[in-house]
PDB file of N, CA and C in Angstrom:
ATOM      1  N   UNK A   1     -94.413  65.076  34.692  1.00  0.00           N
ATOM      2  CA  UNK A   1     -93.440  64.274  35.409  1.00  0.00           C
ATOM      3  C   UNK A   1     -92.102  65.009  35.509  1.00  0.00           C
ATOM      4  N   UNK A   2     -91.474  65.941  34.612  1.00  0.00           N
ATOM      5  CA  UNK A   2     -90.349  66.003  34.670  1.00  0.00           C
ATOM      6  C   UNK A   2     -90.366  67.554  34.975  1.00  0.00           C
ATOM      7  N   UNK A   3     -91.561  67.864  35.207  1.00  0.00           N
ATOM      8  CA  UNK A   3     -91.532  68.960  36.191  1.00  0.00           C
ATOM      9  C   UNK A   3     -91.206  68.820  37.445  1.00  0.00           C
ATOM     10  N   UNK A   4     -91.915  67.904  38.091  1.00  0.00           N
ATOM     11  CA  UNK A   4     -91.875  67.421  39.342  1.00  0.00           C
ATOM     12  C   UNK A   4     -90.603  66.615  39.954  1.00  0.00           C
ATOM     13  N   UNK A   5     -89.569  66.419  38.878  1.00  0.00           N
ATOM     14  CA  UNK A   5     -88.645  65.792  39.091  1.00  0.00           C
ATOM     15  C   UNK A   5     -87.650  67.131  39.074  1.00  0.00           C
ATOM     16  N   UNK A   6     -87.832  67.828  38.515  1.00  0.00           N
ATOM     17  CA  UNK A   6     -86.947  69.444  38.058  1.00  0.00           C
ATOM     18  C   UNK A   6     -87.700  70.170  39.740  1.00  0.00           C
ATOM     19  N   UNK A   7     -88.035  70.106  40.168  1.00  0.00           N
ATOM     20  CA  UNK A   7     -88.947  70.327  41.447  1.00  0.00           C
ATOM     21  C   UNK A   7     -87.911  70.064  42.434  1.00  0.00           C
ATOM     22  N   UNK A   8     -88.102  68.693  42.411  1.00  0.00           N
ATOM     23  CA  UNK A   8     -87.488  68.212  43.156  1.00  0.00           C
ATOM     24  C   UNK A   8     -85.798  67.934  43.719  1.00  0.00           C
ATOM     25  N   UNK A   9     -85.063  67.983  41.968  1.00  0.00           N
ATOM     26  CA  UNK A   9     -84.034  68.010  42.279  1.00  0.00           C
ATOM     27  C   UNK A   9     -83.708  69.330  42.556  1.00  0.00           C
ATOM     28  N   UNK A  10     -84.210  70.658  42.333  1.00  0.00           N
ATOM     29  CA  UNK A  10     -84.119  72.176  42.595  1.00  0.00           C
ATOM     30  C   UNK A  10     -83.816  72.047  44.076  1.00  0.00           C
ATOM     31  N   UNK A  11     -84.934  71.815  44.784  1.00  0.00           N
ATOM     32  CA  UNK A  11     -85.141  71.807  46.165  1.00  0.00           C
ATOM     33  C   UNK A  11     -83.758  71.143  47.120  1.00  0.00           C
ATOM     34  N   UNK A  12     -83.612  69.979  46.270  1.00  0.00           N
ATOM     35  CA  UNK A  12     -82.723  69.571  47.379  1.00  0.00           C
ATOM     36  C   UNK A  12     -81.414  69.730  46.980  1.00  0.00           C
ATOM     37  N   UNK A  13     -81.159  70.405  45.492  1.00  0.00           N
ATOM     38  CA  UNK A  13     -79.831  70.977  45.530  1.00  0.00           C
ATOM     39  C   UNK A  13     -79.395  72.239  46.352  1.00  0.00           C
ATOM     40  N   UNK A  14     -80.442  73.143  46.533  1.00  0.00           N
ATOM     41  CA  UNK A  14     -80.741  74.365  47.062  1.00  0.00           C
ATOM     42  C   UNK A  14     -80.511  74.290  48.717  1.00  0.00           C
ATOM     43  N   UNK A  15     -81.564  73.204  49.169  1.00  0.00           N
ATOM     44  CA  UNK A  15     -81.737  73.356  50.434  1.00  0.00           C
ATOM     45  C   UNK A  15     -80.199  72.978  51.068  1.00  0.00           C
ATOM     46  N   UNK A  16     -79.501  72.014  50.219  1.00  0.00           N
ATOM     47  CA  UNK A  16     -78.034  72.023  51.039  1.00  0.00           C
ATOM     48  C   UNK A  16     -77.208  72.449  50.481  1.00  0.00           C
ATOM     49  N   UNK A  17     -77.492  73.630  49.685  1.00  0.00           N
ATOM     50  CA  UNK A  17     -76.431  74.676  49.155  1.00  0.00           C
ATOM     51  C   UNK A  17     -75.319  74.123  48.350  1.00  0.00           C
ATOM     52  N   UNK A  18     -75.489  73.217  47.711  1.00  0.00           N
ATOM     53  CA  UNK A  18     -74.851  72.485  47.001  1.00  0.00           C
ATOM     54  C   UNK A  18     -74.617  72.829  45.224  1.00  0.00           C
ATOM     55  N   UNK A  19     -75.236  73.921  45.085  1.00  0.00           N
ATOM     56  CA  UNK A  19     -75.022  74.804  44.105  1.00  0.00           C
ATOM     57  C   UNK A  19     -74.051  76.105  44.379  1.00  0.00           C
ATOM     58  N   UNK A  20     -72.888  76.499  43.598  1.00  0.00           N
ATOM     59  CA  UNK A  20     -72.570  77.848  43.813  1.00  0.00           C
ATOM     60  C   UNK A  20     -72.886  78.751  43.248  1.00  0.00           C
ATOM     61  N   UNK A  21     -72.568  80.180  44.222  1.00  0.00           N
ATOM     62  CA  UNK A  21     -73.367  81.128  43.848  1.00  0.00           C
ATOM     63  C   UNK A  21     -72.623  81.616  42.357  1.00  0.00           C
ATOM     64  N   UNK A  22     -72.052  81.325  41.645  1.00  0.00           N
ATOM     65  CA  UNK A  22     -71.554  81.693  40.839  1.00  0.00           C
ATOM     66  C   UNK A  22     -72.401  80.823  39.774  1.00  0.00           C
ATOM     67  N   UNK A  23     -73.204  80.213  40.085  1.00  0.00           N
ATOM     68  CA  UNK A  23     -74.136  79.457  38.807  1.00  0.00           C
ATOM     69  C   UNK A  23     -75.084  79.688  38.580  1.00  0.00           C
ATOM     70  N   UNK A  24     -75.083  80.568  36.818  1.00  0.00           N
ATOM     71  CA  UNK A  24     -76.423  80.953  36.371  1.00  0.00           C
ATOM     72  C   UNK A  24     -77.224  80.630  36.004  1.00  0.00           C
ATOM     73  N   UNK A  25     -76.492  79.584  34.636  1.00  0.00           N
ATOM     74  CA  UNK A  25     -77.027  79.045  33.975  1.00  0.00           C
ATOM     75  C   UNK A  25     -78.394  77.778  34.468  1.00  0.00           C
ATOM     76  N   UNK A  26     -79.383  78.154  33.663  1.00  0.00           N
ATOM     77  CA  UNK A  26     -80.683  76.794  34.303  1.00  0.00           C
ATOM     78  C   UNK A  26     -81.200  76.906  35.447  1.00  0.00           C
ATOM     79  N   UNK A  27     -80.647  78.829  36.223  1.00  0.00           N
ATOM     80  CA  UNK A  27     -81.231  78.864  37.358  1.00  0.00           C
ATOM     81  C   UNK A  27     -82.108  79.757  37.725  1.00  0.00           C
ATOM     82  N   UNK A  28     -83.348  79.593  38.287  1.00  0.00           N
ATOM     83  CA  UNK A  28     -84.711  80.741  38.308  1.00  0.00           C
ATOM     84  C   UNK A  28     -84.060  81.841  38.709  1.00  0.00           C
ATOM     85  N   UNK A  29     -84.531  83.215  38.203  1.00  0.00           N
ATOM     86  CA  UNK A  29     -84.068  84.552  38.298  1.00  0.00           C
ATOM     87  C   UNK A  29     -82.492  84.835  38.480  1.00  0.00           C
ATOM     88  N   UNK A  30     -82.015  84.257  37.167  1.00  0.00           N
ATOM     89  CA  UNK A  30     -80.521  84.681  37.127  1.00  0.00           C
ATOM     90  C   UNK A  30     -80.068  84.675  35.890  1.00  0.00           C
ATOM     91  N   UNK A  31     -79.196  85.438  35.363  1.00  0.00           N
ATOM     92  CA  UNK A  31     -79.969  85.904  34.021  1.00  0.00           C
ATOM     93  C   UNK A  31     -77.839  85.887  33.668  1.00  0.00           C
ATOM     94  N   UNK A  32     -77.234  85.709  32.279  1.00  0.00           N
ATOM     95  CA  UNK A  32     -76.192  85.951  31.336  1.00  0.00           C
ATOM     96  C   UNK A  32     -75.899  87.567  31.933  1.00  0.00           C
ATOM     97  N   UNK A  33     -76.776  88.102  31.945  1.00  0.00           N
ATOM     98  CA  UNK A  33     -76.290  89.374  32.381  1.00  0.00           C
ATOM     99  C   UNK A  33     -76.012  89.479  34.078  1.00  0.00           C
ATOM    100  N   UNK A  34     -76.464  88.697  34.995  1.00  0.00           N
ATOM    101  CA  UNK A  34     -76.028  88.626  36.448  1.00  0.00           C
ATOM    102  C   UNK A  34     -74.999  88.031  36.319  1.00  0.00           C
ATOM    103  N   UNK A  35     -74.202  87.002  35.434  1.00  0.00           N
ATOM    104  CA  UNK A  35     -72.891  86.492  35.672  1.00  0.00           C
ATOM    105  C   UNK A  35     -71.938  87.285  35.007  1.00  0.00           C
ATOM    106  N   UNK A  36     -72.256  88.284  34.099  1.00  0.00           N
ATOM    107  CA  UNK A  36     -71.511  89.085  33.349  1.00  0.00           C
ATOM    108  C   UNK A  36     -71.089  90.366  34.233  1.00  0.00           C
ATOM    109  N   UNK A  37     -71.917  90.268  34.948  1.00  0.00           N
ATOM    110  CA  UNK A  37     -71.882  91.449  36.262  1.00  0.00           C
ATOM    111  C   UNK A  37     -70.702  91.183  37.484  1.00  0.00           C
ATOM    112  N   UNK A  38     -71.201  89.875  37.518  1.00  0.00           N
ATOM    113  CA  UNK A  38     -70.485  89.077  38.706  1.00  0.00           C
ATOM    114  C   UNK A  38     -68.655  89.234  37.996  1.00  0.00           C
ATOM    115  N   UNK A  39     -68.691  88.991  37.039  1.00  0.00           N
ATOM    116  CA  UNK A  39     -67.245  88.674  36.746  1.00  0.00           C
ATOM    117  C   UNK A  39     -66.915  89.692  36.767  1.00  0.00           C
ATOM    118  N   UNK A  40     -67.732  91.193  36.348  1.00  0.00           N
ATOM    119  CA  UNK A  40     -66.684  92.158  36.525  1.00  0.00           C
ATOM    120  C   UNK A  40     -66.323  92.749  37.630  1.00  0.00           C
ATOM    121  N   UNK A  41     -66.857  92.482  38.302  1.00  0.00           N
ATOM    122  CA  UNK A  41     -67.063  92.388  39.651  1.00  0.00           C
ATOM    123  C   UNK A  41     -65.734  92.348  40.532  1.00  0.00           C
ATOM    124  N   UNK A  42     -65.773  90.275  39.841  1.00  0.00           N
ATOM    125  CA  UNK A  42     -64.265  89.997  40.296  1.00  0.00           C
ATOM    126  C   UNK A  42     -63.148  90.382  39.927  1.00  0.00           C
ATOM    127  N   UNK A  43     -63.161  90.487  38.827  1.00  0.00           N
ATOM    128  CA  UNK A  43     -61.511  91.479  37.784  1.00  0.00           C
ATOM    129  C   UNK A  43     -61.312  92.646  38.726  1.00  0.00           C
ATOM    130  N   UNK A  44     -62.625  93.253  38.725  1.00  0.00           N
ATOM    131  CA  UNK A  44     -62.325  94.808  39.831  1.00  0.00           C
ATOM    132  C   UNK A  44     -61.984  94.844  40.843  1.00  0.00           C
ATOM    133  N   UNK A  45     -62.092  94.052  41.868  1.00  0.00           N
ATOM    134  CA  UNK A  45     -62.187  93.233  43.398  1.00  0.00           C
ATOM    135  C   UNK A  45     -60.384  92.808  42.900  1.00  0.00           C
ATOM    136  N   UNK A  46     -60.306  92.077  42.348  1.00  0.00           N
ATOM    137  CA  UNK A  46     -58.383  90.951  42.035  1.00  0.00           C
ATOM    138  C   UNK A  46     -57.803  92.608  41.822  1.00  0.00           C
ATOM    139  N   UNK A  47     -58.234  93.161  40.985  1.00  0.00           N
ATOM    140  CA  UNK A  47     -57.402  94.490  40.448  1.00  0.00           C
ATOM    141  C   UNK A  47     -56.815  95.578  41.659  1.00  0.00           C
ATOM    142  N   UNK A  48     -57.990  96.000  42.470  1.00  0.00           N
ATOM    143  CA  UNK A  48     -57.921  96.599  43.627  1.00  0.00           C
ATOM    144  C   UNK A  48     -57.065  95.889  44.703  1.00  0.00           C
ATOM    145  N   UNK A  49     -56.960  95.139  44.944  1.00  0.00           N
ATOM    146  CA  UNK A  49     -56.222  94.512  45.350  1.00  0.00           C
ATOM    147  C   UNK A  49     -54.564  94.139  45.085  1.00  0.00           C
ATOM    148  N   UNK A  50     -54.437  94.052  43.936  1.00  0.00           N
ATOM    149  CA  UNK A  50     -53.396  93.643  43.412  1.00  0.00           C
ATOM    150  C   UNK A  50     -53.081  94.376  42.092  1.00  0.00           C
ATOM    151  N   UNK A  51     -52.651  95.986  41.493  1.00  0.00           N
ATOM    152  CA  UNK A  51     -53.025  95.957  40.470  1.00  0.00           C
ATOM    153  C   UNK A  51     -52.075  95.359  39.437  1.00  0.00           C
ATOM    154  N   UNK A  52     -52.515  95.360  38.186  1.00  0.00           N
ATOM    155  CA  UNK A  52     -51.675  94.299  36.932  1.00  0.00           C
ATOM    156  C   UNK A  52     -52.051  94.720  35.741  1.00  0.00           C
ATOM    157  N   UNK A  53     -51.344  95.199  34.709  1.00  0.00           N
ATOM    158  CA  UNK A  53     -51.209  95.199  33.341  1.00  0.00           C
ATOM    159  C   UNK A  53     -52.309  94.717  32.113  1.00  0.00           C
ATOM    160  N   UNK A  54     -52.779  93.262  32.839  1.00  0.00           N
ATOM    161  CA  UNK A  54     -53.472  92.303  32.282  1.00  0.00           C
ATOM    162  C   UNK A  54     -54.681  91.421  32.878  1.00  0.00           C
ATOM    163  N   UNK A  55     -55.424  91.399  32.255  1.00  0.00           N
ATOM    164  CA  UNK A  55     -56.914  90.239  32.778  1.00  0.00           C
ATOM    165  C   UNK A  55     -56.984  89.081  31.790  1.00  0.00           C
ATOM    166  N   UNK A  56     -56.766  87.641  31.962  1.00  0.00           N
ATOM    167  CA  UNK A  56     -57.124  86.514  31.399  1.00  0.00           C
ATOM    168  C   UNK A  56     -58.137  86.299  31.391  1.00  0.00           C
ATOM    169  N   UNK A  57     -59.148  85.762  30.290  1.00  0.00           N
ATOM    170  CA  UNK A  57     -60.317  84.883  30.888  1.00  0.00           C
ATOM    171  C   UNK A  57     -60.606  83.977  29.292  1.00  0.00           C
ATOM    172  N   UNK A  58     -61.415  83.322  29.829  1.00  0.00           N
ATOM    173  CA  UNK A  58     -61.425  81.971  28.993  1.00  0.00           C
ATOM    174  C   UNK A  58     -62.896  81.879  28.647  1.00  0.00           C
ATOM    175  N   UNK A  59     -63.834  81.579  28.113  1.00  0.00           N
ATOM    176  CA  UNK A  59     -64.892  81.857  27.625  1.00  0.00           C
ATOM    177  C   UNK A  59     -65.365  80.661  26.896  1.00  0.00           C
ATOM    178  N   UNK A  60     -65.993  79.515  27.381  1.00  0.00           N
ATOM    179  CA  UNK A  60     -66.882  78.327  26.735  1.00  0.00           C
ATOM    180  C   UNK A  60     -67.902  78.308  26.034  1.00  0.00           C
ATOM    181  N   UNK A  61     -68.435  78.143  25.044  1.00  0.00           N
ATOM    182  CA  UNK A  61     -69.789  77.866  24.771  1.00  0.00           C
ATOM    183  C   UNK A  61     -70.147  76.391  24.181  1.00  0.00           C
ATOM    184  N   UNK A  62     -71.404  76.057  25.692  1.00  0.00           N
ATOM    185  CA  UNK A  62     -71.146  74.571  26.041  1.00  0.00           C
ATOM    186  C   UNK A  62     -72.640  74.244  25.535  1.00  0.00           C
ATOM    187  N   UNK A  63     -72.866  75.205  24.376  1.00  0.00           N
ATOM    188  CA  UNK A  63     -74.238  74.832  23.659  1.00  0.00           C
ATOM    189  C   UNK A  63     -74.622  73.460  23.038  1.00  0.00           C
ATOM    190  N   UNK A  64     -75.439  72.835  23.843  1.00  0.00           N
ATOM    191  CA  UNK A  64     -75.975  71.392  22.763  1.00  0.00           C
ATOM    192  C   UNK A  64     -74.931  70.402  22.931  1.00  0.00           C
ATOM    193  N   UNK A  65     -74.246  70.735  24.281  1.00  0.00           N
ATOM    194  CA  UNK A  65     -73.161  70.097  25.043  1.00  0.00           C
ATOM    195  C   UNK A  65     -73.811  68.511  25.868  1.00  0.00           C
ATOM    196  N   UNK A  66     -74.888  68.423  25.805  1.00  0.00           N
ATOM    197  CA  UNK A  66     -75.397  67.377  26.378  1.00  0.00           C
ATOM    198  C   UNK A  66     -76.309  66.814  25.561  1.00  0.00           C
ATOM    199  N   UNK A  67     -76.684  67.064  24.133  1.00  0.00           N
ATOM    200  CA  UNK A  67     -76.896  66.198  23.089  1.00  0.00           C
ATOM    201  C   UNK A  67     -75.688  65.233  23.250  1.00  0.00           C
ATOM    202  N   UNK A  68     -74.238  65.644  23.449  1.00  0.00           N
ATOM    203  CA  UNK A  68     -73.215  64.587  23.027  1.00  0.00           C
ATOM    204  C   UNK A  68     -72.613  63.685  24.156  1.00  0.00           C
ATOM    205  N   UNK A  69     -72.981  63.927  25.226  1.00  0.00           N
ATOM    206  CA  UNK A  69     -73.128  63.125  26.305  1.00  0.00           C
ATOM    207  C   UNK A  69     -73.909  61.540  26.215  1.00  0.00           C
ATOM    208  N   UNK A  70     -72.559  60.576  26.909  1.00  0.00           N
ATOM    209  CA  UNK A  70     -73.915  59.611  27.322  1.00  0.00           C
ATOM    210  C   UNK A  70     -74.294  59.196  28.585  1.00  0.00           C
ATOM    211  N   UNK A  71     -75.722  59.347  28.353  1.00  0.00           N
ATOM    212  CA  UNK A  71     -76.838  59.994  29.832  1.00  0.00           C
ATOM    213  C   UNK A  71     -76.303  58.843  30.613  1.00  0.00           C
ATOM    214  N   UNK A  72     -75.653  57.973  31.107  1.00  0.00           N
ATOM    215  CA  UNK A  72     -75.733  56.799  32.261  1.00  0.00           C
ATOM    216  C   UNK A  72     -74.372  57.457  32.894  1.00  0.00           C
ATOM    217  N   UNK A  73     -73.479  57.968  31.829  1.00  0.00           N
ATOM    218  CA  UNK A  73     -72.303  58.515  33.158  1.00  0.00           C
ATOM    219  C   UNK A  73     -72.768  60.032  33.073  1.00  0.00           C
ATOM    220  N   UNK A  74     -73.063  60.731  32.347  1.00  0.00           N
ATOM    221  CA  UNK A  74     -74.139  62.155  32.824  1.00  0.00           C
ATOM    222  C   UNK A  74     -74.945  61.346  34.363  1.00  0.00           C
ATOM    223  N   UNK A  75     -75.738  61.048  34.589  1.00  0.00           N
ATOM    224  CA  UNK A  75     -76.858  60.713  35.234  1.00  0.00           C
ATOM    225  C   UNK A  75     -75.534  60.082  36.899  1.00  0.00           C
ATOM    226  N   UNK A  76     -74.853  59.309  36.108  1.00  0.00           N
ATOM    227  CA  UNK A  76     -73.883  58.452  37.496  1.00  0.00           C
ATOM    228  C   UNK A  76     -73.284  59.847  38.273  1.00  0.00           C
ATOM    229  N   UNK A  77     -72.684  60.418  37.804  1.00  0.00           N
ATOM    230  CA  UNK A  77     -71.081  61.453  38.058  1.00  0.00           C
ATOM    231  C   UNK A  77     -72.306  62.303  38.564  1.00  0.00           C
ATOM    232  N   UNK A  78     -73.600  63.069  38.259  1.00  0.00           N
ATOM    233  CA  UNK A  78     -74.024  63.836  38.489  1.00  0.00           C
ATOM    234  C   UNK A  78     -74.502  63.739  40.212  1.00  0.00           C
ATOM    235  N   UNK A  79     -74.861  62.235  40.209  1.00  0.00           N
ATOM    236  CA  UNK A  79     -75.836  61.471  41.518  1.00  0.00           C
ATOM    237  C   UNK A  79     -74.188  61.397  42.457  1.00  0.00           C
ATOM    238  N   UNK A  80     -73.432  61.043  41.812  1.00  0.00           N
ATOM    239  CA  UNK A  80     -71.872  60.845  43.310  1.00  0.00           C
ATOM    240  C   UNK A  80     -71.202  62.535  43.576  1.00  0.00           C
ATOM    241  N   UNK A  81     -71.879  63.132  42.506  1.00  0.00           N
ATOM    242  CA  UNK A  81     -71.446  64.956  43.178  1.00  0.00           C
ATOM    243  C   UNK A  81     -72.330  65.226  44.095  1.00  0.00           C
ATOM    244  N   UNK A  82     -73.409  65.054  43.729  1.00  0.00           N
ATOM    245  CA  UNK A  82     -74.683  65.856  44.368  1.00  0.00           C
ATOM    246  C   UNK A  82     -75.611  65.152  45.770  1.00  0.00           C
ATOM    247  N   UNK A  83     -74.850  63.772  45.661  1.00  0.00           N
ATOM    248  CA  UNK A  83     -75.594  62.844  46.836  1.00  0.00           C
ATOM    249  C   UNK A  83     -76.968  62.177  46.697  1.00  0.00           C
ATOM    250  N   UNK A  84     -77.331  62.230  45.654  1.00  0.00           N
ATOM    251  CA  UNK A  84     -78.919  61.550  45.291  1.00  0.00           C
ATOM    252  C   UNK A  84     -78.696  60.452  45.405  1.00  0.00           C
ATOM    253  N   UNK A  85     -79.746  59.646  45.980  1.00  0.00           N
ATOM    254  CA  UNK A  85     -80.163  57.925  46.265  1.00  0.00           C
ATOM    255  C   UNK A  85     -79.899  57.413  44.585  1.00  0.00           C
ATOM    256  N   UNK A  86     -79.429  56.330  44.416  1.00  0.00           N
ATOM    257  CA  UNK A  86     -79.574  55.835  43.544  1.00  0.00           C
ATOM    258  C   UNK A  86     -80.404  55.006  43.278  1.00  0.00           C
ATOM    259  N   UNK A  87     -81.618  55.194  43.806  1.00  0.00           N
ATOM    260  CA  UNK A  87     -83.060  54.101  43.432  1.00  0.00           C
ATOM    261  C   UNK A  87     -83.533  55.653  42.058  1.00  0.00           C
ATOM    262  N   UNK A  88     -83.325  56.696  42.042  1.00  0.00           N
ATOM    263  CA  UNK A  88     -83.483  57.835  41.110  1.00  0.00           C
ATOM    264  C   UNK A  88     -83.058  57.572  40.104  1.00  0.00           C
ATOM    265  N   UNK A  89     -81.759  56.719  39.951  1.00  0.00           N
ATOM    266  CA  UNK A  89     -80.724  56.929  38.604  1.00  0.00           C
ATOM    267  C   UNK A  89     -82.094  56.456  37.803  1.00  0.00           C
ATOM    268  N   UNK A  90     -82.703  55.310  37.571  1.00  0.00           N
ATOM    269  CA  UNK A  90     -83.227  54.622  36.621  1.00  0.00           C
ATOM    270  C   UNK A  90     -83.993  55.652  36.024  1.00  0.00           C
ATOM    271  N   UNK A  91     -85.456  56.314  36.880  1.00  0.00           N
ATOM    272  CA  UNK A  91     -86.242  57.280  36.742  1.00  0.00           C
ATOM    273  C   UNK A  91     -85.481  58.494  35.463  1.00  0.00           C
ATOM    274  N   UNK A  92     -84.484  58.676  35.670  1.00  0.00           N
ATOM    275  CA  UNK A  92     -83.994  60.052  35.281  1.00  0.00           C
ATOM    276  C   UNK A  92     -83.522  59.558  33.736  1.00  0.00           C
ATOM    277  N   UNK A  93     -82.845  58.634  33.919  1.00  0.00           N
ATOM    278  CA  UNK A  93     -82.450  57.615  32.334  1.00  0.00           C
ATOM    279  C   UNK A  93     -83.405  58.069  31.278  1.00  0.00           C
ATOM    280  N   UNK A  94     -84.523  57.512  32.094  1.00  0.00           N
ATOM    281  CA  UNK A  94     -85.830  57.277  30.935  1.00  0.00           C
ATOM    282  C   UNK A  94     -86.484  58.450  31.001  1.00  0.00           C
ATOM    283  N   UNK A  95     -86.481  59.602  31.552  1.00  0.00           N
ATOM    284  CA  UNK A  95     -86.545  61.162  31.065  1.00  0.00           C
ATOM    285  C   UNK A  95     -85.977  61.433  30.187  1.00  0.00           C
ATOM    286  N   UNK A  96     -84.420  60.699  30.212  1.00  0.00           N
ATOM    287  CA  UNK A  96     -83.304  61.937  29.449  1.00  0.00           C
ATOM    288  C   UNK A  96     -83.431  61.088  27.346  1.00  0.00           C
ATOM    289  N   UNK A  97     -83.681  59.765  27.801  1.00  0.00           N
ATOM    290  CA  UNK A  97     -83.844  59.273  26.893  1.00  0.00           C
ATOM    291  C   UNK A  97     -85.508  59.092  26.076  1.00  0.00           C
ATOM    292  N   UNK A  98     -86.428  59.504  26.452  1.00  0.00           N
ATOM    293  CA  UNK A  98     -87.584  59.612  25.801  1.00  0.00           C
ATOM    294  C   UNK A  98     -88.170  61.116  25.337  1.00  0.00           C
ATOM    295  N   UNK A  99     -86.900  61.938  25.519  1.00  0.00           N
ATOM    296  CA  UNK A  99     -87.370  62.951  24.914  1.00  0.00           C
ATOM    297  C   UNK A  99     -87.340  63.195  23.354  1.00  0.00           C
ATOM    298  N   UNK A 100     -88.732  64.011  23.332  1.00  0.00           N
ATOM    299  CA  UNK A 100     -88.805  64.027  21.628  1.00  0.00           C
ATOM    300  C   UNK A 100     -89.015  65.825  21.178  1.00  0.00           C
ATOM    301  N   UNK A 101     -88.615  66.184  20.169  1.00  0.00           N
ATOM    302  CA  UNK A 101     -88.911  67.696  20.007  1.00  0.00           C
ATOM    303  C   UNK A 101     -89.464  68.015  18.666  1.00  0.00           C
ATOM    304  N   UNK A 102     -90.711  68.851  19.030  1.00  0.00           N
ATOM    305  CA  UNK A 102     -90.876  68.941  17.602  1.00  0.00           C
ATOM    306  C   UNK A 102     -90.807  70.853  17.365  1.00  0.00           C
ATOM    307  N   UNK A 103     -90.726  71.431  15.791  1.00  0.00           N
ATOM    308  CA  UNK A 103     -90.629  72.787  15.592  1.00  0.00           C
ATOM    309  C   UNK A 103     -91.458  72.520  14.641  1.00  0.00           C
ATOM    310  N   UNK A 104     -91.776  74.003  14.401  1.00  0.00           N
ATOM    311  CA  UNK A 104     -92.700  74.336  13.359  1.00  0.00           C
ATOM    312  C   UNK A 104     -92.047  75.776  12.291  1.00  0.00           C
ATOM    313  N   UNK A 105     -92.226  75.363  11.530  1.00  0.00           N
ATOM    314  CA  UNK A 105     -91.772  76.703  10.656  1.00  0.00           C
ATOM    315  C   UNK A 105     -92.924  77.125   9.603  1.00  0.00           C
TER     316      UNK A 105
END
């Protein structure tokens, strides 16, 4: 099921380009090292252009960032960015909330 839903929302984020190209993360064939590329990219590109002394950058790690989320305004805010029907919201709830994980050591 939540393949087919990962399917689906792929497709129609894609087909109306509603993703930017600057987003790696969670996306087929794009890898920490294509955005690490990309940025230097841009520093070199701003630099040539303009040169300067100094480069800012800011650096997140938004690991296990949506364990602390709660999924109904995750799920709302996500559906009024992206344009999804809201007969979906319910469907996606009960994905985000019936997941279970197990490890082995």
């Amino acid at each position: 099921m939540e393949k087919m839903v990962l399917r689906r929302l792929t497709f129609h984020l894609h087909s109306r380009n509603l993703l930017p190209e600057e987003q790696h993360g969670f996306t087929k064939e794009h890898s920490t090292t294509d955005q690490i590329l990309y940025f230097c990219q841009r520093i070199r590109h701003a630099h040539n252009r303009k040169p300067t002394n100094h480069t800012v950058a800011v650096f997140l790690d938004l690991s296990k960032v949506f364990d602390r989320v709660w999924n109904n305004l995750l799920v709302s805010k996500l559906y009024k960015m992206f344009g999804i029907g809201k007969k979906a919201i319910p469907l996606d709830l009960r994905l985000l909330e019936k997941q279970t994980y197990q490890s082995e050591v």
